[in-house]
Protein backbone atom coordinates (compact mmCIF):
# COMPACT_ATOMS: atom_id res chain seq x y z
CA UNK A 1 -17.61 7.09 -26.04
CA UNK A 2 -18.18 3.19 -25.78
CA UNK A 3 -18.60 1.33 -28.66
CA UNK A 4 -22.59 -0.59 -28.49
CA UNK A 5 -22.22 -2.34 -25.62
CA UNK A 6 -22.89 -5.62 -27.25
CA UNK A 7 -19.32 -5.25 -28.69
CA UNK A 8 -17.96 -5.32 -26.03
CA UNK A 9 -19.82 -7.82 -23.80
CA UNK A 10 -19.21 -10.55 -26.94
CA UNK A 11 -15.45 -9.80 -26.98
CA UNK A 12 -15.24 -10.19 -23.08
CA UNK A 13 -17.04 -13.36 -23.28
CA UNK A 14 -16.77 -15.38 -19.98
CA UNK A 15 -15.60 -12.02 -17.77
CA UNK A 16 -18.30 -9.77 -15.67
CA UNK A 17 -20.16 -7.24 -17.57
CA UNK A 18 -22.35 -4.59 -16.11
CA UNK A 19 -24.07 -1.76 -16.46
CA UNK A 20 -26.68 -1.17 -14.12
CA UNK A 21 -27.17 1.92 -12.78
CA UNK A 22 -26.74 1.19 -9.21
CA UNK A 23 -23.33 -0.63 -9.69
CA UNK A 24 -22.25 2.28 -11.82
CA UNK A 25 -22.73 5.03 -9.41
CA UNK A 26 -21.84 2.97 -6.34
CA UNK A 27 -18.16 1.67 -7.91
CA UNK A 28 -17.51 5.33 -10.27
CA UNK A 29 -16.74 7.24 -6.60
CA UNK A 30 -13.78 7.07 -4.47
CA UNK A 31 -12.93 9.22 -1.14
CA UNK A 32 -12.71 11.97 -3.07
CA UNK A 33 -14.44 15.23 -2.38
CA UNK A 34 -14.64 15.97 -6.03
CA UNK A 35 -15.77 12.69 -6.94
CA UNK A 36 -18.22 12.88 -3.86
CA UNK A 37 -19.97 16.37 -4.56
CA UNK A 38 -20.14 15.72 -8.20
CA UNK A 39 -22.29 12.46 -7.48
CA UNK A 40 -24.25 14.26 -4.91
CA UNK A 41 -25.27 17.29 -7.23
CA UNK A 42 -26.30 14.15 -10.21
CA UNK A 43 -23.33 14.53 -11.92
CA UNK A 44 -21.12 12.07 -11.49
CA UNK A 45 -18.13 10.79 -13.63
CA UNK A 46 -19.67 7.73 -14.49
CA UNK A 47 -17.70 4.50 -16.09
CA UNK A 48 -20.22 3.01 -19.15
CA UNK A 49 -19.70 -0.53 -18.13
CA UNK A 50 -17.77 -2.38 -14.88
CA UNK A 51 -16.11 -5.05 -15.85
CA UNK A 52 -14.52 -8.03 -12.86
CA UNK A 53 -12.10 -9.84 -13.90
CA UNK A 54 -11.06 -13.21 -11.72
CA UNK A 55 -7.47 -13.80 -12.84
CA UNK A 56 -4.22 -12.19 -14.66
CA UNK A 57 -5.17 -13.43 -18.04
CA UNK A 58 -8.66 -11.90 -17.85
CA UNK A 59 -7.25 -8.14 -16.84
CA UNK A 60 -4.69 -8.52 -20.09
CA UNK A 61 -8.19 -9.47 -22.23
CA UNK A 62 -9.85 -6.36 -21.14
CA UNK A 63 -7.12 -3.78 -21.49
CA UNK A 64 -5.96 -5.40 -25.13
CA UNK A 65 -10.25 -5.39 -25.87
CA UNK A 66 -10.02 -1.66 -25.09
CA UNK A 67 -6.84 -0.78 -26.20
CA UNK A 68 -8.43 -1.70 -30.02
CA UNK A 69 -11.70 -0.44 -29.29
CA UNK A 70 -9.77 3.18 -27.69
CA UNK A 71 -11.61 3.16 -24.67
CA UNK A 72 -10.25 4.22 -21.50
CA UNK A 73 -9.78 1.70 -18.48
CA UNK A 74 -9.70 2.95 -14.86
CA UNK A 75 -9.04 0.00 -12.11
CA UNK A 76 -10.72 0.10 -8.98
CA UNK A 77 -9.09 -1.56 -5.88
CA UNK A 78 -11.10 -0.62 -2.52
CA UNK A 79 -11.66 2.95 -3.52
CA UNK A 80 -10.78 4.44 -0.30
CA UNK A 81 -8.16 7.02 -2.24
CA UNK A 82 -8.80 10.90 -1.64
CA UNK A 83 -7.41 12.18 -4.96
CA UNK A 84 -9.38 10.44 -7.83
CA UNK A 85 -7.33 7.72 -8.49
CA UNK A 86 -9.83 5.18 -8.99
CA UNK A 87 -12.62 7.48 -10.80
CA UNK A 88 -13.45 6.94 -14.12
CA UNK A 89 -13.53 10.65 -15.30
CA UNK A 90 -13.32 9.87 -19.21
CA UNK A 91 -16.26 6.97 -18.72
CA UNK A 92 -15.41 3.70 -20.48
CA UNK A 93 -14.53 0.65 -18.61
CA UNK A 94 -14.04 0.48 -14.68
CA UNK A 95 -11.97 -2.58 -13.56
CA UNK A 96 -13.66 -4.20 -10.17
CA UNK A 97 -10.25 -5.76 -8.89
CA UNK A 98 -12.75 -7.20 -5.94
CA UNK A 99 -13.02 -10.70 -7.41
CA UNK A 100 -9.18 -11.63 -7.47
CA UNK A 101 -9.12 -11.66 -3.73
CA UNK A 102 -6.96 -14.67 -3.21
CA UNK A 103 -4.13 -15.16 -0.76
CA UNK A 104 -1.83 -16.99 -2.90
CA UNK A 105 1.08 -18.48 -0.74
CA UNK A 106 2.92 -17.92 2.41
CA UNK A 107 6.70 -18.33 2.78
CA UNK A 108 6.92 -18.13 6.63
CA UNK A 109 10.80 -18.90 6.53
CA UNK A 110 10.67 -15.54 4.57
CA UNK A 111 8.33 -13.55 5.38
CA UNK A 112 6.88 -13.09 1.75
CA UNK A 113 3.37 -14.06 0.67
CA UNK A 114 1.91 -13.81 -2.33
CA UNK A 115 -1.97 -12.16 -2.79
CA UNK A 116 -4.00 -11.11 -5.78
CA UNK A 117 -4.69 -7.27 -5.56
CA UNK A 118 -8.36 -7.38 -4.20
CA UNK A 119 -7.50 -8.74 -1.21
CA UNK A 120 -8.61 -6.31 1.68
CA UNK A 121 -5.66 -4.72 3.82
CA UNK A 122 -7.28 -5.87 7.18
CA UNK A 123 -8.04 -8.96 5.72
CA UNK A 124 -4.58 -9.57 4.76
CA UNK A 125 -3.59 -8.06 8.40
CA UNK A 126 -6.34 -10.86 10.39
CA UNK A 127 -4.64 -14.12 8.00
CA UNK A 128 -0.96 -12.73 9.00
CA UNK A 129 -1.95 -12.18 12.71
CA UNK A 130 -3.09 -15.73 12.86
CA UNK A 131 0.49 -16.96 11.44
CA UNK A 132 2.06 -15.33 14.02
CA UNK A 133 2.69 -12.46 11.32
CA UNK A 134 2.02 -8.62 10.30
CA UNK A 135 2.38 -6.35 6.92
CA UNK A 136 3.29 -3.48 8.56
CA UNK A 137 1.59 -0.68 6.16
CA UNK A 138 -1.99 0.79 7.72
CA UNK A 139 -3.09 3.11 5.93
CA UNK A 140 -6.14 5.07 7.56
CA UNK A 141 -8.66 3.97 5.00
CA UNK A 142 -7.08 0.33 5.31
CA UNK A 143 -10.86 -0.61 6.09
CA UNK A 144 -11.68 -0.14 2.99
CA UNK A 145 -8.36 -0.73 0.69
CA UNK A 146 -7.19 -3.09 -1.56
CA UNK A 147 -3.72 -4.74 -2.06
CA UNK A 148 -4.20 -3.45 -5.62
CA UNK A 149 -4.65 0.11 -3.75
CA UNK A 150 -2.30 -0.09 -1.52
CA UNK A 151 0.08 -0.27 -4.30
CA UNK A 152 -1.16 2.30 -7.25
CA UNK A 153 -0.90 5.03 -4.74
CA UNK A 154 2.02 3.91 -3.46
CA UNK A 155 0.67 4.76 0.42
CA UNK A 156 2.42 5.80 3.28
CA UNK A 157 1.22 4.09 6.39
CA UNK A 158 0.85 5.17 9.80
CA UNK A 159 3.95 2.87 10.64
CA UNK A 160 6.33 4.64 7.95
CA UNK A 161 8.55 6.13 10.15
CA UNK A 162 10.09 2.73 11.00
CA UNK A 163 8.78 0.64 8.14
CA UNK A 164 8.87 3.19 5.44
CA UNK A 165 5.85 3.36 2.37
CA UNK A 166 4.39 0.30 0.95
CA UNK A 167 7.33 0.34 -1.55
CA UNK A 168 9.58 -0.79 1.04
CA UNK A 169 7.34 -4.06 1.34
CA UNK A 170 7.40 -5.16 -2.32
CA UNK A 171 9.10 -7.45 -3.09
CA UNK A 172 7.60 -8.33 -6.72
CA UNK A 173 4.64 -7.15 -9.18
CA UNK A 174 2.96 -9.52 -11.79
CA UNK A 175 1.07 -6.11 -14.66
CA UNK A 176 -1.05 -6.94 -16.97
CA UNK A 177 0.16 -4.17 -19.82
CA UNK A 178 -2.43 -2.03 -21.54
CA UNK A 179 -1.00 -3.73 -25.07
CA UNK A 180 -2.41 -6.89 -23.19
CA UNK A 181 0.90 -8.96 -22.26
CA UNK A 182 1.74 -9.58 -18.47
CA UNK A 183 4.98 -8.98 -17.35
CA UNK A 184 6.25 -9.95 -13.78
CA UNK A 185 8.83 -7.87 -12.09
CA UNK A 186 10.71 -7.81 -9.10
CA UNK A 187 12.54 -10.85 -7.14
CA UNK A 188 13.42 -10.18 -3.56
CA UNK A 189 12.84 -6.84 -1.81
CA UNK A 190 15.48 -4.04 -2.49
CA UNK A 191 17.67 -6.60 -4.92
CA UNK A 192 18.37 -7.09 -8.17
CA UNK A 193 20.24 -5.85 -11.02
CA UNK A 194 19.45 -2.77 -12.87
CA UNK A 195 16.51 -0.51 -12.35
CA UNK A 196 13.65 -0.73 -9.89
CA UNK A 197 11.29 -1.80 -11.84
CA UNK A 198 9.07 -2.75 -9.47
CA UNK A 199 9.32 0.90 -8.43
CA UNK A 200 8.35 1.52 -11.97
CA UNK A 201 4.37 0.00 -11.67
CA UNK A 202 3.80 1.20 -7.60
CA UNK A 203 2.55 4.55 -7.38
CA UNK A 204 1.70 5.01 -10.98
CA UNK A 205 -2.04 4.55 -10.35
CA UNK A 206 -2.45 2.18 -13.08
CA UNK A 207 -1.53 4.49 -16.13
CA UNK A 208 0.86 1.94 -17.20
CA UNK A 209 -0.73 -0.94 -16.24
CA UNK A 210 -2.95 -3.15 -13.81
CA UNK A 211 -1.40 -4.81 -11.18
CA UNK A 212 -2.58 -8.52 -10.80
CA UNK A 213 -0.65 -10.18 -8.35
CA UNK A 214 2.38 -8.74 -5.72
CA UNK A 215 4.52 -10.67 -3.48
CA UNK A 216 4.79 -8.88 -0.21
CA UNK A 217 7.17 -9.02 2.95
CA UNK A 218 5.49 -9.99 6.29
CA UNK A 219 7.25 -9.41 9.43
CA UNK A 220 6.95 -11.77 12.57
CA UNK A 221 4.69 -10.00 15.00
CA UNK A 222 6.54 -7.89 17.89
CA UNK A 223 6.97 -9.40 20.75
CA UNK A 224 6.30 -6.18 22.85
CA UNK A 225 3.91 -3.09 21.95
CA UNK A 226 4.25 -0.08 23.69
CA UNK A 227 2.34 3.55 23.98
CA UNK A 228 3.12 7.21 24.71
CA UNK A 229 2.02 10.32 24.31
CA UNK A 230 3.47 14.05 24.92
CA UNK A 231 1.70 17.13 24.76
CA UNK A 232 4.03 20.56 23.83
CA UNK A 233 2.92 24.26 24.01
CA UNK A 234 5.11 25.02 20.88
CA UNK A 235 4.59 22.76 17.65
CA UNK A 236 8.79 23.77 16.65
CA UNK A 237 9.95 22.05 19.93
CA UNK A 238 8.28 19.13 19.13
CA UNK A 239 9.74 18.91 15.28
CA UNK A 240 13.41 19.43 16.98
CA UNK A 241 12.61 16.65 19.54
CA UNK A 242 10.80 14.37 16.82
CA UNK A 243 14.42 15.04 14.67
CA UNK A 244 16.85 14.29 17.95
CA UNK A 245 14.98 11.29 18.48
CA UNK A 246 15.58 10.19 14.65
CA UNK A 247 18.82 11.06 14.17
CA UNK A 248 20.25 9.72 17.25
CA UNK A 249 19.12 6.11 15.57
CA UNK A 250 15.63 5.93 17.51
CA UNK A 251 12.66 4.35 15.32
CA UNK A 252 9.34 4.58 16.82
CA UNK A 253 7.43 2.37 14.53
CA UNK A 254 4.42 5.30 14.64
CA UNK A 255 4.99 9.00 15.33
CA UNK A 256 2.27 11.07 15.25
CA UNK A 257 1.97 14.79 15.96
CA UNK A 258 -1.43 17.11 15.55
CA UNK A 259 -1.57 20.65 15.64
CA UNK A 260 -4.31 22.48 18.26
CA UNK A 261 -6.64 22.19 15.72
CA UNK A 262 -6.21 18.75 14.73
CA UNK A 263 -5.85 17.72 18.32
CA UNK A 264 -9.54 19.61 19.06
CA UNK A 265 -11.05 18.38 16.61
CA UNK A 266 -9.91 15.09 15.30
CA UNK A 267 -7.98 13.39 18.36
CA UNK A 268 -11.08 14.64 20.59
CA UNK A 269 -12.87 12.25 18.84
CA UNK A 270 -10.92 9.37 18.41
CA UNK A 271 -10.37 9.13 22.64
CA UNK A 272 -13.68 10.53 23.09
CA UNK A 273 -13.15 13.51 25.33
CA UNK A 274 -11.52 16.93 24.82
CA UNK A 275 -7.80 17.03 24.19
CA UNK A 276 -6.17 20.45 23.19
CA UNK A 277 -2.21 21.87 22.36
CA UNK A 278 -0.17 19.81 20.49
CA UNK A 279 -0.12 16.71 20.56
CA UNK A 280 2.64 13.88 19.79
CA UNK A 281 1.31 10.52 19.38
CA UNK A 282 4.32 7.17 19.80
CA UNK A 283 4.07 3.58 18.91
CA UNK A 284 6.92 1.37 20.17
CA UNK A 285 7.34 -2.18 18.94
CA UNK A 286 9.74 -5.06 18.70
CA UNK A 287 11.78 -7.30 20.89
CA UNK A 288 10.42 -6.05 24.50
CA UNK A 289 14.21 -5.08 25.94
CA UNK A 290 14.91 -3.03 22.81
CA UNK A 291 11.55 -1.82 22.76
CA UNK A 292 11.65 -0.53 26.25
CA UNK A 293 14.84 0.89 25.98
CA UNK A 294 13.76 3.25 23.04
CA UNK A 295 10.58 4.15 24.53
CA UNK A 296 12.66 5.41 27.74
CA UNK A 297 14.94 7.32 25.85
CA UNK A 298 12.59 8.86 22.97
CA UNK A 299 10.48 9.88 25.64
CA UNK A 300 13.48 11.29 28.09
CA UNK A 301 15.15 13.38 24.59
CA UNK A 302 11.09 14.47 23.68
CA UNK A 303 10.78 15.75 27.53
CA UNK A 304 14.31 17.49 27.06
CA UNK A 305 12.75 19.47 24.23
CA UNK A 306 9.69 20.94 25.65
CA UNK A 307 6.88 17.73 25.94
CA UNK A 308 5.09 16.97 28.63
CA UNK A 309 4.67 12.80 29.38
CA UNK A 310 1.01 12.39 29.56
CA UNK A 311 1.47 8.76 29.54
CA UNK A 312 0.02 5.28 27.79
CA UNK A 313 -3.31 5.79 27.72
CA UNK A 314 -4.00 8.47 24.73
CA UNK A 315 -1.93 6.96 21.91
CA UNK A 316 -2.91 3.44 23.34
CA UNK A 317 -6.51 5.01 22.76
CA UNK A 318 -5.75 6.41 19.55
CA UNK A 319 -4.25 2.98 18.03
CA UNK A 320 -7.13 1.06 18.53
CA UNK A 321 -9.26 3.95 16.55
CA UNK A 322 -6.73 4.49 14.07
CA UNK A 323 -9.10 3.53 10.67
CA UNK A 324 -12.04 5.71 12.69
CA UNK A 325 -12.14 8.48 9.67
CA UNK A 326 -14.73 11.20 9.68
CA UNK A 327 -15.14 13.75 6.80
CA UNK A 328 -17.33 17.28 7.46
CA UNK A 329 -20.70 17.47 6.37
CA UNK A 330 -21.93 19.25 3.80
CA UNK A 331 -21.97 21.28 2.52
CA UNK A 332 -18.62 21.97 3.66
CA UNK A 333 -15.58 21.87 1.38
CA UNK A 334 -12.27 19.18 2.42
CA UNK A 335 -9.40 17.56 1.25
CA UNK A 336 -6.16 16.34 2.30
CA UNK A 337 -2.82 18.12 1.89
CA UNK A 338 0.42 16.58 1.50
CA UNK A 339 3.81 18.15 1.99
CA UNK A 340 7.26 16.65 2.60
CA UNK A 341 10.07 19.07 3.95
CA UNK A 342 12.90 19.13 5.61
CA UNK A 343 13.26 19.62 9.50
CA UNK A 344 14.47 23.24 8.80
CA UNK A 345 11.56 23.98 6.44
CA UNK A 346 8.63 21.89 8.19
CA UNK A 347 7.49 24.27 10.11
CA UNK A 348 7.62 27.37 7.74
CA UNK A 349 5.88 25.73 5.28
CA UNK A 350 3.05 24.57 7.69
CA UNK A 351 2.51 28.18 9.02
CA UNK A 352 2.66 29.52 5.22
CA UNK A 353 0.15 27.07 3.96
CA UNK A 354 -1.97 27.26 7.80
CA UNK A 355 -1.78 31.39 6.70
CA UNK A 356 -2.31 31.63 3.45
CA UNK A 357 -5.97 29.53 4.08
CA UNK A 358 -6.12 31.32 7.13
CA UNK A 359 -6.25 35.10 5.63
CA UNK A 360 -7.07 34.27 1.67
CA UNK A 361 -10.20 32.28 2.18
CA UNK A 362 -11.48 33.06 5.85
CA UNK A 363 -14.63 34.42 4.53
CA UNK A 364 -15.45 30.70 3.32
CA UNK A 365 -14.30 29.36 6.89
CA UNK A 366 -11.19 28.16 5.93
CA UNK A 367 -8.83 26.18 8.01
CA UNK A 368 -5.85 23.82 7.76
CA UNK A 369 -5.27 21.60 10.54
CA UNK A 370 -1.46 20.06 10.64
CA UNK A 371 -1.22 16.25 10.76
CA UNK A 372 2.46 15.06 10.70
CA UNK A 373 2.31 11.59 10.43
CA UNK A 374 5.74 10.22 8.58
CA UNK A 375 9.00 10.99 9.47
CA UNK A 376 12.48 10.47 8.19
CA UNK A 377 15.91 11.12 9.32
CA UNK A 378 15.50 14.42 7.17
CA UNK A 379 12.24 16.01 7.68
CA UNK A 380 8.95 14.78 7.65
CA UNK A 381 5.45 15.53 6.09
CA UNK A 382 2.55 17.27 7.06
CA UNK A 383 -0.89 16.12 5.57
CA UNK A 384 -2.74 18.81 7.21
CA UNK A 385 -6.92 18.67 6.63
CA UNK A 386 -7.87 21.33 4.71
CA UNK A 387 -11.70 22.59 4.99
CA UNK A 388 -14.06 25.35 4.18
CA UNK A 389 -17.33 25.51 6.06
CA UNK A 390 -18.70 27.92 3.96
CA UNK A 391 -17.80 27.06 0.00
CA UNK A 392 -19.76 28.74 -2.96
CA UNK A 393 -23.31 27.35 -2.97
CA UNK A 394 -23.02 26.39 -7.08
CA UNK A 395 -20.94 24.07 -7.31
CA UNK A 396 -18.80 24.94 -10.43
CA UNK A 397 -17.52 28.05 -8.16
CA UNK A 398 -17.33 25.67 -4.98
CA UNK A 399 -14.55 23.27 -7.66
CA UNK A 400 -13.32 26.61 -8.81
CA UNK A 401 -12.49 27.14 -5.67
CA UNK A 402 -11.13 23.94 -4.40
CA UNK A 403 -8.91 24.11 -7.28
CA UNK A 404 -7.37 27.57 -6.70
CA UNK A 405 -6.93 27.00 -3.19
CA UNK A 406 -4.88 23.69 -3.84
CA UNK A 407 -2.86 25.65 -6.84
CA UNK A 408 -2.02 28.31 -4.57
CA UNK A 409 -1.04 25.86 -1.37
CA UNK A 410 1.26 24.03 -4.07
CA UNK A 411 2.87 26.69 -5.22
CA UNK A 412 3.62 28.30 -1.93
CA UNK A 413 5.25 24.60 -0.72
CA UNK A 414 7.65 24.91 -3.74
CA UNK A 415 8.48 27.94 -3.60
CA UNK A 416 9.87 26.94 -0.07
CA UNK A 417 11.81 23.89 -1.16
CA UNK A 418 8.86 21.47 -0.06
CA UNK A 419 7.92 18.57 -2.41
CA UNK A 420 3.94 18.45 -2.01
CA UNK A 421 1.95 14.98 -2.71
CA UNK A 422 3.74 11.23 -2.33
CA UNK A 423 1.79 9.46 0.19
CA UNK A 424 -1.83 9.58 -0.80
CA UNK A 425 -1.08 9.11 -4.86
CA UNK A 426 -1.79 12.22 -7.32
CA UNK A 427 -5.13 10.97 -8.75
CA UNK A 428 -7.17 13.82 -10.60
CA UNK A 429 -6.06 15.74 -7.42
CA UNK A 430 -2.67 17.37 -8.12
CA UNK A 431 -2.25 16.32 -11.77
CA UNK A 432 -1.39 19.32 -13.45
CA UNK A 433 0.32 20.81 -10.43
CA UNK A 434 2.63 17.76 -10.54
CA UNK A 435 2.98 18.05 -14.07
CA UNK A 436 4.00 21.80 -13.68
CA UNK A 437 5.81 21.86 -10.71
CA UNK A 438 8.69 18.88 -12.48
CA UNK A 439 8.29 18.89 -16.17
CA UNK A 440 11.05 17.20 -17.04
CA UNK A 441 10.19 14.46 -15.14
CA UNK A 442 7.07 14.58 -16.60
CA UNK A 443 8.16 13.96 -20.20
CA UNK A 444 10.40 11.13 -19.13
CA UNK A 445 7.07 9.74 -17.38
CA UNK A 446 5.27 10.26 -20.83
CA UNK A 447 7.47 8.70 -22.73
CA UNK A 448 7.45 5.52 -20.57
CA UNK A 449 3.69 5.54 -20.88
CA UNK A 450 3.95 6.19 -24.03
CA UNK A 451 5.62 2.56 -24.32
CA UNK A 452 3.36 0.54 -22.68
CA UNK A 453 0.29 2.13 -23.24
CA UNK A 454 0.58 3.50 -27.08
CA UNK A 455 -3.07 4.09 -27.23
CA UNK A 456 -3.02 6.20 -23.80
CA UNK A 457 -6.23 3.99 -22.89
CA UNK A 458 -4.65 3.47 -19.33
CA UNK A 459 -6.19 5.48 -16.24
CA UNK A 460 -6.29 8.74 -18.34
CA UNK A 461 -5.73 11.83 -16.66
CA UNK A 462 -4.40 10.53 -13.84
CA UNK A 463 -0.56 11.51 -12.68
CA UNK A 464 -1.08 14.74 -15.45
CA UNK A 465 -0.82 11.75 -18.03
């Protein structure tokens, strides 16, 4: 519970302090469907006060305000996330990271540039373009996201396959500690002695700190794009031509493959007419010889296995609706499902988890449709769309629910050597999944939190901390 507001407003002197009711609800949600039926049914899990800061110094102030007072601090950085990241589920202060939006400087012998974490993805994307420049990480709610996002989830973008997650792109983190010191991180991306540390702040959601300020690495625009698409009658062929292509040194900079279902029903809409089978979705870029050699020859090795060239036009289509998302109307029941496998295991565990919705919770109109879109020379993962038409009308047995289906499709992933969540965050999502599923990484993640944030006032809850 808040200390009287009046506290709190005199210690943060000089920093944005609100509590209307209309800023509450709008900034206390995130792409959540938790978050989002909670607030529909006029229950949401509402922050007392939002507080936006404009610099560094200001995010230390609140966290070492709170940290006396032992109220909990949840930052907020676009809220596009889908697992409760950004939701302030204990109340007490939500961080608007929307006022440090600053582009800070550009290095264009380097690449690197240097932006405060409010800064909009796209944004950042439109002032590289016009530099002659791109950060190669779009995530599908990159409409919506924040730098500061971006980087507490530590996001896998629809380019990961050739320029890996976010974390690849950092090159440094200034965090503002919940004790109220800011420490700075990092150097040059991938080097340095000792630990990661900058590996240390992105993806932990801001339990063990807020990030104020990261140095990224742009990347000169490619000088050639290029666009193909495949459709295959069987989804296996098109993992084993997906892995060929990989691990005979290919890197299409976006490979994206859909189930029938996801194909039907989401890639319909994105091109705007009816598209069925499975579907494999390429993006080709880089110096236009090189880039036109490994389109030829990932498409000849995909053709080998099974696919049948349909051409340009669909993923052409596709890339310019990429950040076109679309959730299912209520009162129907959705969320996003992450799992990483290897290329022996991908498939298995996709028809498990497809199965187990499929037969358990048909009755509810279950379905899981299979979205693969990162891949490594080792596997890749599937963050399939999982929805019931038909959930419980009262909405405690509707979350009931929702949390026993995710449970079960966890446990069935590890119990085939898959490694569920990693490119969407953990949130309120998967927390005590995650903490169940790896518990002795979980104390050593305690214990570090436990360091910086002595008080546990940081993002409570979140990462089963």
């Amino acid at each position: 519970m808040l200390p009287p507001t009046i506290e709190l407003r005199a210690e943060l002197d000089g920093i944005a302090f609100d509590r209307s009711p209309d800023l509450l609800s709008a900034l206390s949600i995130d792409a959540s469907w938790r978050a989002q039926a909670l607030s529909a049914a006029g229950r949401p899990m509402l922050a007392d006060a939002v507080v936006s800061p404009r610099t560094a110094g200001e995010v230390a102030r609140v966290l070492a305000v709170a940290a006396a007072a032992g109220v909990p601090v949840a930052p907020r950085a676009g809220g596009s996330g889908t697992r409760g990241g950004a939701v302030p589920n204990l109340g007490g202060l939500l961080v608007d990271l929307s006022l440090m939006d600053e582009i800070l400087e550009f290095d264009e012998s380097s690449g690197l540039v240097r932006v405060q974490p409010g800064v909009t993805g796209l944004r950042l994307e439109a002032w590289l373009n016009e530099r002659g420049f791109m950060f190669p990480h779009y995530p599908t709610g990159a409409h919506m996201a924040q730098i500061g996002g971006y980087l507490a989830a530590n996001g896998a973008g629809i380019m990961s396959t050739k320029y890996g997650g976010v974390e690849r792109l950092v090159a440094a983190v200034e965090v503002a500690l919940p004790t109220g010191e800011i420490v700075r991180t990092g150097g040059l991306p991938g080097y340095g002695p000792g630990p990661d540390l900058v590996r240390l702040f992105v993806g932990s959601e801001g339990t063990l700190g807020i990030i104020t300020e990261a140095t990224l690495q742009a990347l000169p625009l490619p000088a050639c794009r290029t666009f193909r698409a495949l459709r295959f009658s069987d989804l296996g062929a098109a993992v084993d031509g997906v892995r060929s292509t990989l691990q005979a040194g290919w890197r299409p900079a976006a490979v994206r493959l859909l189930d029938s279902g996801a194909s039907a029903r989401n890639l319909s809409e994105a091109l705007a007419r009816d598209v069925d089978g499975v579907q494999l979705l390429l993006v080709f870029d880089g110096p236009e010889p090189r880039t036109l050699l490994e389109e030829r020859r990932t498409v000849a090795t995909l053709v080998a296995a099974g696919g049948i060239d349909e051409g340009p036009a669909p993923a052409r289509s596709w890339w310019r609706n990429r950040f076109r998302t679309r959730q299912p109307a209520a009162p129907a029941l959705w969320g996003t499902v992450d799992v990483a496998a290897t290329y022996d295991r991908l498939v298995p565990v996709y028809v498990a988890l497809r199965d187990l919705v499929r037969s358990e919770y048909g009755p509810f109109g279950a379905r899981l449709d299979g979205d693969f879109p990162h891949w490594y020379p080792w596997g890749g993962a599937l963050c399939g769309a999982l929805v019931l038409e038909r959930p419980p009308r009262e909405l405690e047995e509707a979350i009931g629910l929702y949390d026993e289906v995710r449970r079960r499709m966890w446990e069935t992933a590890v119990d085939l050597d898959a490694v569920p969540g990693g490119v969407r965050g953990i949130g309120l999502e998967l927390a005590r999944e995650s903490a169940a599923s790896n518990a002795g990484a979980v104390r050593l993640l305690r214990a570090i939190k436990a360091a910086l944030d002595p008080g546990g006032i940081a993002n409570p809850g979140k990462l089963g901390l």
